[in-house]
N, C-alpha and C. Protein backbone atom coordinates (compact mmCIF):
# COMPACT_ATOMS: atom_id res chain seq x y z
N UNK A 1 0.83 -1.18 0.00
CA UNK A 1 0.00 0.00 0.00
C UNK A 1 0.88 1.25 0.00
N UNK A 2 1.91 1.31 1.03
CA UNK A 2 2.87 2.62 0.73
C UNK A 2 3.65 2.46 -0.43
N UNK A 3 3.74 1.41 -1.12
CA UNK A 3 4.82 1.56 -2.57
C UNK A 3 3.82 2.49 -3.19
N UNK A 4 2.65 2.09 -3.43
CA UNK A 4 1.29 2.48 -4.40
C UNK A 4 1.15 3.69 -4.50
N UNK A 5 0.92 3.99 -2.74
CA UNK A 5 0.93 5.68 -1.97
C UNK A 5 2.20 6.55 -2.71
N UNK A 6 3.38 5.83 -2.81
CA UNK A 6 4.54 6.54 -2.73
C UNK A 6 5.06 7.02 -4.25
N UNK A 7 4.77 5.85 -4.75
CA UNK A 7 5.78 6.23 -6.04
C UNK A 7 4.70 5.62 -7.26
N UNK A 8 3.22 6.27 -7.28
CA UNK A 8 2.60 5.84 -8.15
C UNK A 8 1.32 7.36 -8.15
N UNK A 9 1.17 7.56 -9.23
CA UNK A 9 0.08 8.99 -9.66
C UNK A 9 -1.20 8.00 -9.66
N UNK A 10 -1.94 8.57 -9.11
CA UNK A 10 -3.33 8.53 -8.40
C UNK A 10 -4.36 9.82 -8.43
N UNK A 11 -5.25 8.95 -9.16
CA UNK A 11 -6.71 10.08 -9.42
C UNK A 11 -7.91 9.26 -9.24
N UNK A 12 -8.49 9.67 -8.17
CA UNK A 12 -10.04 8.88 -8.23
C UNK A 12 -10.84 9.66 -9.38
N UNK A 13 -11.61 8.96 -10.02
CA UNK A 13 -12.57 8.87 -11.23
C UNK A 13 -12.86 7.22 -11.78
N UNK A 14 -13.56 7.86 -13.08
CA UNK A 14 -13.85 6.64 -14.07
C UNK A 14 -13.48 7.38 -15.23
N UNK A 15 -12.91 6.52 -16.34
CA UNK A 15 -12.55 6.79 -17.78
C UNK A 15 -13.70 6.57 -18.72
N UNK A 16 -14.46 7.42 -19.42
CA UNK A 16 -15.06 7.31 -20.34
C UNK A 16 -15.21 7.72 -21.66
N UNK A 17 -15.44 6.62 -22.53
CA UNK A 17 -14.44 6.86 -23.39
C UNK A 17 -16.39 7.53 -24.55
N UNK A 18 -16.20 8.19 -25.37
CA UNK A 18 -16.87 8.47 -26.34
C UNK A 18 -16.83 9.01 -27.52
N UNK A 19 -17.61 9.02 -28.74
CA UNK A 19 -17.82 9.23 -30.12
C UNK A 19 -18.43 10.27 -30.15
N UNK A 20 -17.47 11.11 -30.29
CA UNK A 20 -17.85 12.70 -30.74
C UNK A 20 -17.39 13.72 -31.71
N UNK A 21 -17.85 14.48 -32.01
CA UNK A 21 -17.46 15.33 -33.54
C UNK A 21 -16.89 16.37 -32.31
N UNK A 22 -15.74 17.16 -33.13
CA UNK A 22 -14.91 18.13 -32.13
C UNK A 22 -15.06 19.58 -33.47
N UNK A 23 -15.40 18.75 -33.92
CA UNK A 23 -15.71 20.52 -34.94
C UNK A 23 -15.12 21.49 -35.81
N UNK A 24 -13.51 20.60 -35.88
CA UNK A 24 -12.24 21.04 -36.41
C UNK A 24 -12.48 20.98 -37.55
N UNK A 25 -11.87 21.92 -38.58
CA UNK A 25 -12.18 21.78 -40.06
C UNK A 25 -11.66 20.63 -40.99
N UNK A 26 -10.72 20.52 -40.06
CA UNK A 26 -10.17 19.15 -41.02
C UNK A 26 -9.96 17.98 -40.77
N UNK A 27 -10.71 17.76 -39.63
CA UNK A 27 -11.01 16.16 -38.92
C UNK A 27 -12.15 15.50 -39.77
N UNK A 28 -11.73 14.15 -39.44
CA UNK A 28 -12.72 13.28 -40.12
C UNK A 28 -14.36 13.36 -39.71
N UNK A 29 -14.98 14.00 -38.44
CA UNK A 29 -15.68 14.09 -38.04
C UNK A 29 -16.59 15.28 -38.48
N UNK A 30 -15.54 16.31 -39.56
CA UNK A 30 -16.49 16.83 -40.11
C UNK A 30 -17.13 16.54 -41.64
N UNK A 31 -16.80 15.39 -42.00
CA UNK A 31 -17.64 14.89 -42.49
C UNK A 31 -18.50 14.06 -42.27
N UNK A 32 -19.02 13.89 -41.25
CA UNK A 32 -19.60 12.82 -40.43
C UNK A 32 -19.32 12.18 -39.60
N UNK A 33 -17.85 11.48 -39.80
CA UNK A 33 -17.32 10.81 -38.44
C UNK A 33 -16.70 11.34 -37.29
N UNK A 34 -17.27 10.48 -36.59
CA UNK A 34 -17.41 10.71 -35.19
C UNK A 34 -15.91 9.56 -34.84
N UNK A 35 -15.15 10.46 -33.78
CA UNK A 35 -14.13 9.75 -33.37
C UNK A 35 -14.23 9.97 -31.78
N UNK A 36 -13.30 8.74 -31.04
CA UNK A 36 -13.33 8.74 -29.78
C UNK A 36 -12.53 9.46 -29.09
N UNK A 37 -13.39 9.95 -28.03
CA UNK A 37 -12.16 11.26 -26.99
C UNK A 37 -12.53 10.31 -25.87
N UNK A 38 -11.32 10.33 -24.91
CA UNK A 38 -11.34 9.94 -23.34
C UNK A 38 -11.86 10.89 -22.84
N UNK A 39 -12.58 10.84 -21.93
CA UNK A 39 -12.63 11.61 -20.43
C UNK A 39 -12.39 11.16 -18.82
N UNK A 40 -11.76 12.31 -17.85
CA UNK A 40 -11.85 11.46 -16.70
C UNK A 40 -13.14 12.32 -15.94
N UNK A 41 -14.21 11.26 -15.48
CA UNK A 41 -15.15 12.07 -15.16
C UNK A 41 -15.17 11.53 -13.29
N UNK A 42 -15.55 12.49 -12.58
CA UNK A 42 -15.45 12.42 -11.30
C UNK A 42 -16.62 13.07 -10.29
N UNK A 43 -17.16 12.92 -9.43
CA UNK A 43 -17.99 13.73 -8.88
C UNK A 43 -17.32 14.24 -7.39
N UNK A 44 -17.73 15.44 -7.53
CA UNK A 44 -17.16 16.37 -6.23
C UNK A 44 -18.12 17.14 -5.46
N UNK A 45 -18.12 17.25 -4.08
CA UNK A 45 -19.26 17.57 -3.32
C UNK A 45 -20.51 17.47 -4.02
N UNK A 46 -21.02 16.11 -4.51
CA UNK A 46 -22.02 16.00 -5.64
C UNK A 46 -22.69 16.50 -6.52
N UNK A 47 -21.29 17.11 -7.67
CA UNK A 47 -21.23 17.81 -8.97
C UNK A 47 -20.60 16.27 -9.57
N UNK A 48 -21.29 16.42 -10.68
CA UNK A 48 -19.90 15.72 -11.47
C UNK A 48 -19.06 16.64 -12.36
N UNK A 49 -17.58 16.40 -12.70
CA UNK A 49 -16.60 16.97 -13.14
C UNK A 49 -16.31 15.97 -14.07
N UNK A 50 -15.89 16.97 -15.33
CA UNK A 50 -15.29 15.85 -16.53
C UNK A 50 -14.14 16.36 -16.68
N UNK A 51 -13.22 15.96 -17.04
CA UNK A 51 -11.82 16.07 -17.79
C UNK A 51 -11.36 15.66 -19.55
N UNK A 52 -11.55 16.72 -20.44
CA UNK A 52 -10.68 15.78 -21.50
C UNK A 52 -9.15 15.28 -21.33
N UNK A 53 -9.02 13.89 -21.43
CA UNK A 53 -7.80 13.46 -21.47
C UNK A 53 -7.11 13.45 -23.08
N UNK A 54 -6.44 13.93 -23.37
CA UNK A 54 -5.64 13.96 -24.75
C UNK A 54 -5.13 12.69 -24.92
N UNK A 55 -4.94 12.08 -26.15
CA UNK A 55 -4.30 10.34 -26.56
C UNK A 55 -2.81 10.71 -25.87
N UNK A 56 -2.10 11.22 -25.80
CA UNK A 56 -0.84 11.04 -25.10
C UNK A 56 -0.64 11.10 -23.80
N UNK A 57 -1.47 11.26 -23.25
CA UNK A 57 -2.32 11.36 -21.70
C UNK A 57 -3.09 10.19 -21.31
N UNK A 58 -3.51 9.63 -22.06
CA UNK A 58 -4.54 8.46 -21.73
C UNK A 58 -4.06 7.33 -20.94
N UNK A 59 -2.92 6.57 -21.21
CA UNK A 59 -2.14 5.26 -20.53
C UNK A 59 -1.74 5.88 -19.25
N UNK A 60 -0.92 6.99 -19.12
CA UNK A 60 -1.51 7.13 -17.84
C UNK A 60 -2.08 7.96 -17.05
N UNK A 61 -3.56 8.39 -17.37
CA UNK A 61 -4.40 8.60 -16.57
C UNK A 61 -5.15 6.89 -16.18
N UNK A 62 -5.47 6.43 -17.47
CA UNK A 62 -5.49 5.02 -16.73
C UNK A 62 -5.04 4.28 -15.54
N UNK A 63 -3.64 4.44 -15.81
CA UNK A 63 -3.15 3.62 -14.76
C UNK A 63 -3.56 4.35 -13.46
N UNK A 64 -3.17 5.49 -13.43
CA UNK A 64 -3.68 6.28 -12.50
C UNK A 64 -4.89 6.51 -11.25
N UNK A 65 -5.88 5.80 -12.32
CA UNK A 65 -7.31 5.41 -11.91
C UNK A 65 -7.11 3.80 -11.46
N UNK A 66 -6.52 3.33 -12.10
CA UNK A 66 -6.35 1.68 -11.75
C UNK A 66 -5.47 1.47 -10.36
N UNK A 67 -4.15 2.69 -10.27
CA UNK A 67 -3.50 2.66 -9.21
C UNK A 67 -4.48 2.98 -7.53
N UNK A 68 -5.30 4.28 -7.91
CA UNK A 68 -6.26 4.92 -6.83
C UNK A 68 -7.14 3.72 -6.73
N UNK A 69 -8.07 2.75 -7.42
CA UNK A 69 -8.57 1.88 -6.93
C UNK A 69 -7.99 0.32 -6.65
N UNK A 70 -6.56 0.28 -6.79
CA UNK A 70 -6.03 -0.57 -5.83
C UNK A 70 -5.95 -0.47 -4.52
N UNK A 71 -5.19 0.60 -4.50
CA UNK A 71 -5.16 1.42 -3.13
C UNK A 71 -6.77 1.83 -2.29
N UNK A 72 -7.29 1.73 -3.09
CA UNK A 72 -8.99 1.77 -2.11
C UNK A 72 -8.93 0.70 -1.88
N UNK A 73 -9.07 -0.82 -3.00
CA UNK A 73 -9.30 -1.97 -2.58
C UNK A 73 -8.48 -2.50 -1.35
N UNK A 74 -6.83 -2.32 -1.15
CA UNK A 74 -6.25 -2.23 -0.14
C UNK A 74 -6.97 -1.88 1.33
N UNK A 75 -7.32 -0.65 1.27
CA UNK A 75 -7.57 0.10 2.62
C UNK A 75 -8.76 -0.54 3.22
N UNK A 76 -9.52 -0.87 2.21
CA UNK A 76 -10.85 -2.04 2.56
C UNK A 76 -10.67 -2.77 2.80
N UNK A 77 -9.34 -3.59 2.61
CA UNK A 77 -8.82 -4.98 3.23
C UNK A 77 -8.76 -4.86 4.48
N UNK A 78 -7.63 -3.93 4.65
CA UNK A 78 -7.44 -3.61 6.00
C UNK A 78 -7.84 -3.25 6.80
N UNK A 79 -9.12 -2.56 6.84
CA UNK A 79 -10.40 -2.04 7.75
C UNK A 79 -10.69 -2.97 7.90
N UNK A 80 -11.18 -3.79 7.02
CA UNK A 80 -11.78 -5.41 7.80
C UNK A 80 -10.98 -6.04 8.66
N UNK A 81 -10.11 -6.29 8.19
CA UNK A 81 -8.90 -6.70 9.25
C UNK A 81 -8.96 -6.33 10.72
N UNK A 82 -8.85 -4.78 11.12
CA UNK A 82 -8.87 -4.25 12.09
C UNK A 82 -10.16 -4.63 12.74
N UNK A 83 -11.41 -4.31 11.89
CA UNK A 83 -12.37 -4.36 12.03
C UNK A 83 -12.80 -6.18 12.67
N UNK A 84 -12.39 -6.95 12.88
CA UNK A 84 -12.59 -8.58 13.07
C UNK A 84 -11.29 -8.43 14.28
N UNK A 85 -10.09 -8.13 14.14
CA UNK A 85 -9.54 -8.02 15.59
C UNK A 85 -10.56 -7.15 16.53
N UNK A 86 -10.93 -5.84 16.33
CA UNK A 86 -11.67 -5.85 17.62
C UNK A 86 -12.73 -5.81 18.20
N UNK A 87 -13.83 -6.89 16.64
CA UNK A 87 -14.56 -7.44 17.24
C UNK A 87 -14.38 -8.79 18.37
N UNK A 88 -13.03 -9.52 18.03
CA UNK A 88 -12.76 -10.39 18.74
C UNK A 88 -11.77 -10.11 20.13
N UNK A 89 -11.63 -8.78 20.26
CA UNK A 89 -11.49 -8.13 21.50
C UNK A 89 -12.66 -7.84 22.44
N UNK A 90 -13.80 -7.65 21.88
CA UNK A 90 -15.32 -7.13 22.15
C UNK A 90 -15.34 -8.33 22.87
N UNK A 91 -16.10 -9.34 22.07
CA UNK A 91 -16.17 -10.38 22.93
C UNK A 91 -15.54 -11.36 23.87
């Protein structure tokens, strides 16, 4: 959990990825096609927040998101953990 903490970039969100026209004159999308943009979308004091992520940005904001929910899954381990020692102190 402290390697994760320490020497790894971390962003809570979700990546979503979608098919959208960006409006540029000389993208394929203005002739119709629609190409995919990332976003990192997140909710904050219950707003949601989007982010465009740019293609050279994308691998790792990924990981990024994959790193922050290891590290959640972690901390949930370990609350239980604690959480079952002192219930078995209780009783």
């Amino acid at each position: 959990m402290a390697q994760i903490a320490t020497s790894k970039r971390l962003v809570r969100g979700t990546i979503s990825v979608r098919n959208v026209t960006c409006g540029k004159p000389g993208c394929c999308c203005a002739q119709g096609e629609t190409h995919l943009s990332v976003y990192l979308v997140q909710s904050k004091q219950g707003k949601q927040r989007q982010l465009y992520i740019p293609k050279h940005l994308e691998e790792r904001v990924r990981q990024a998101v994959a790193d922050y929910q290891e590290l959640q899954r972690l901390l949930e381990e370990l609350s239980e953990e604690e959480w079952k020692l002192l219930k078995e102190r209780k009783e």
